[in-house]
Protein backbone atom coordinates (compact mmCIF):
# COMPACT_ATOMS: atom_id res chain seq x y z
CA UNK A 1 -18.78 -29.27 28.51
CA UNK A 2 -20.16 -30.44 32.03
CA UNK A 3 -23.29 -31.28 30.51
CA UNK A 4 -21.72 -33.63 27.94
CA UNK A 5 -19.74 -34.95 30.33
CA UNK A 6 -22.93 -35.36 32.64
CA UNK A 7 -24.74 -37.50 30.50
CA UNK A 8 -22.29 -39.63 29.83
CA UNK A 9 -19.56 -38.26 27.02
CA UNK A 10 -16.76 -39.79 27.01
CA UNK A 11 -15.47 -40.07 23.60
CA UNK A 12 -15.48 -36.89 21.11
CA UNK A 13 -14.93 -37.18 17.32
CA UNK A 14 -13.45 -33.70 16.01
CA UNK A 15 -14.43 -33.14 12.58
CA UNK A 16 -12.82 -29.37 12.72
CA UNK A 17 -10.02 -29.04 10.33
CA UNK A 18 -8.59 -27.00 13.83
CA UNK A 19 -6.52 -30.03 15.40
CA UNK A 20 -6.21 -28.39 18.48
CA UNK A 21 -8.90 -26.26 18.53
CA UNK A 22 -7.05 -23.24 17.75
CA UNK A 23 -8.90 -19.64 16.97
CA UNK A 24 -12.32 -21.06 15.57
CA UNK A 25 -12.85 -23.50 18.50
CA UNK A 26 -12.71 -23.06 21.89
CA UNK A 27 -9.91 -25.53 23.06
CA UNK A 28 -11.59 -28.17 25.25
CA UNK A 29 -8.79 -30.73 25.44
CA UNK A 30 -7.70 -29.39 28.90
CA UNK A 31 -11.04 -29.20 30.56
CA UNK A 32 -11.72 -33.02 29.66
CA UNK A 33 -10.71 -35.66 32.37
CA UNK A 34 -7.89 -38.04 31.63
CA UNK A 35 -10.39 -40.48 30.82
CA UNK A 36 -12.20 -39.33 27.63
CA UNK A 37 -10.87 -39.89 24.56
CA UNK A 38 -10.57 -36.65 21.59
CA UNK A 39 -10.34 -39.09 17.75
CA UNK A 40 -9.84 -36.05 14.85
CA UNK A 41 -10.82 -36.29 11.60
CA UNK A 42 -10.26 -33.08 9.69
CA UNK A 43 -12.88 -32.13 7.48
CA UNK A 44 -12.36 -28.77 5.33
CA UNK A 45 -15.47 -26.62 6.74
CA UNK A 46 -18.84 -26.76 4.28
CA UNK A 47 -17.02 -30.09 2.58
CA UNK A 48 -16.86 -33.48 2.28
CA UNK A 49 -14.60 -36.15 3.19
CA UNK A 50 -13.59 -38.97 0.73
CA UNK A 51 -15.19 -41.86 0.80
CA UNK A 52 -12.07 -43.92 2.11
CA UNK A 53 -11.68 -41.14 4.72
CA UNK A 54 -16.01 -41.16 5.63
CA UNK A 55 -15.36 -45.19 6.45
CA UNK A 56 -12.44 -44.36 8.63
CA UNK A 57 -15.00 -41.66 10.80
CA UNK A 58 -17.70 -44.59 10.93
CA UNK A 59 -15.48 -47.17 11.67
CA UNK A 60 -14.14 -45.08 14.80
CA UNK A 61 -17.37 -44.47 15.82
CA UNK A 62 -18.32 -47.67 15.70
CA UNK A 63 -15.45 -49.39 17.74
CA UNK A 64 -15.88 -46.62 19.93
CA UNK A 65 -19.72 -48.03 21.11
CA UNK A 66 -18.31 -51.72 20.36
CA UNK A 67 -16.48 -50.95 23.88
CA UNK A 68 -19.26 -49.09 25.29
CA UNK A 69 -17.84 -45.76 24.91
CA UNK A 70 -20.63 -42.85 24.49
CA UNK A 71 -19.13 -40.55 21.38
CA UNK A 72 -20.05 -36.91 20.37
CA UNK A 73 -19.52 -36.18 17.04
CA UNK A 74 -19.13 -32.47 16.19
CA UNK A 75 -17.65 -29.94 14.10
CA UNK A 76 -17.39 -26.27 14.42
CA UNK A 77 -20.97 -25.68 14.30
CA UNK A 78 -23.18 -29.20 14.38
CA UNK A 79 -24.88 -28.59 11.08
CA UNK A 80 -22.47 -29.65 8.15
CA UNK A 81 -19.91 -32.32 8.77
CA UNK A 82 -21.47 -33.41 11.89
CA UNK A 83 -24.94 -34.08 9.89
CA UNK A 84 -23.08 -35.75 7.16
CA UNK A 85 -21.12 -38.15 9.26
CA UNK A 86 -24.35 -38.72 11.45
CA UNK A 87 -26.16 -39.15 8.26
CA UNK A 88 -23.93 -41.91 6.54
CA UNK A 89 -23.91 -43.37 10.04
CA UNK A 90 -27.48 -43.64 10.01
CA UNK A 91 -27.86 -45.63 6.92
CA UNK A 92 -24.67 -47.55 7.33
CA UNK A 93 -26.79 -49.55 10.03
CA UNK A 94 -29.93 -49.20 8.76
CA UNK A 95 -31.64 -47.00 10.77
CA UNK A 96 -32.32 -44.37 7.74
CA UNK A 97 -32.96 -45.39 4.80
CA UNK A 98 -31.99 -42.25 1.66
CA UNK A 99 -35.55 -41.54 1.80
CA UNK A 100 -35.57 -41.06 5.40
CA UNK A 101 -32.38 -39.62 6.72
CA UNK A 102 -33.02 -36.09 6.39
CA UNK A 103 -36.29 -36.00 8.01
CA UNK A 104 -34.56 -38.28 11.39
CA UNK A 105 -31.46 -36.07 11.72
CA UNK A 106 -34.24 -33.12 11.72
CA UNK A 107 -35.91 -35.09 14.29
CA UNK A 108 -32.86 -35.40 16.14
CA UNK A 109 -31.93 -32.05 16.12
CA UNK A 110 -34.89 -31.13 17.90
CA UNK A 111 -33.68 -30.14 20.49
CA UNK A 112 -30.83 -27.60 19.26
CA UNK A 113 -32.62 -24.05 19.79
CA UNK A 114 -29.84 -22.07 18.08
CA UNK A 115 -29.29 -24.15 14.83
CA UNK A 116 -32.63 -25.97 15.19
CA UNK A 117 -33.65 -24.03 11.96
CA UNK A 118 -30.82 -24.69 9.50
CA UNK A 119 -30.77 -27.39 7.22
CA UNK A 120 -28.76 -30.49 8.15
CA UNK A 121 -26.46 -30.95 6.43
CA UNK A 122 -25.27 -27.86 5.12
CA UNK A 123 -24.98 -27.87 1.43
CA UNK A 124 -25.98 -29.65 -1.11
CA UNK A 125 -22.90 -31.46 -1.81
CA UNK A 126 -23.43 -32.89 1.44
CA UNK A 127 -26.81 -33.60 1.03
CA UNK A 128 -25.88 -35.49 -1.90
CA UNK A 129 -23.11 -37.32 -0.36
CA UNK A 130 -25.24 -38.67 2.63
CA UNK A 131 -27.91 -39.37 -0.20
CA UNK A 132 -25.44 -41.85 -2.22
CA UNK A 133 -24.28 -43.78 0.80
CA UNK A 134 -25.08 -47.33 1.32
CA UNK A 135 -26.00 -49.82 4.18
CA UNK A 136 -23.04 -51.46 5.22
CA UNK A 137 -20.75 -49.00 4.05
């Protein structure tokens, strides 16, 4: 947590389905300053959001930079909902294009040494919902 909040975290969008963090995530909520900001949007683990509920992630995200807030998106383990919502984040503004998404959020994930090796996202109905989303959506 120190090194998120070290480089500059200060916003944190929970995609666990564990509100509070509860028995599959470490609560963090207390070790956070007053400051930073926790937004939670519940996503059943290895699923997909709706659409209507996808825009509402996106849309926090982006009001969150709009006011120069630095978010961290995450669910329980980076790979699934986190690469989805990165995903349709990516192509909502154009920097991915279908064709290229997977192959930037492997780039990105460069740099995670434990899940470095798993597929972002997760399954393929994930996959296939990043796949279908549009610019601008």
């Amino acid at each position: 947590m120190e090194q998120l909040l070290e480089s500059g975290i200060n916003t944190f969008i929970n995609l666990t389905e564990d509100l509070s963090g509860g028995d599959k995530l470490e609560l963090y909520d207390p070790f956070l300053p007053s400051s930073c900001i926790i937004d939670r949007f519940p996503v059943k683990d290895v699923n997909i959001p709706t659409n209507e509920f996808m825009v509402k992630i996106l849309d926090a995200i982006d009001a969150y930079l709009e006011v120069g807030h630095v978010p961290y998106i995450h669910c329980w383990g980076g790979i699934g909902r986190t690469g989805t919502a990165v995903g349709c984040w990516l192509i909502r503004h154009g920097h991915a294009t279908p064709a290229t998404v997977i192959d930037l959020l492997d780039e990105l994930r460069l740099g995670d040494i434990e899940a470095g090796y798993r597929p972002s996202p997760e399954t393929p109905y994930q996959l296939e919902f990043i796949l279908d989303w549009e610019l601008g959506k």
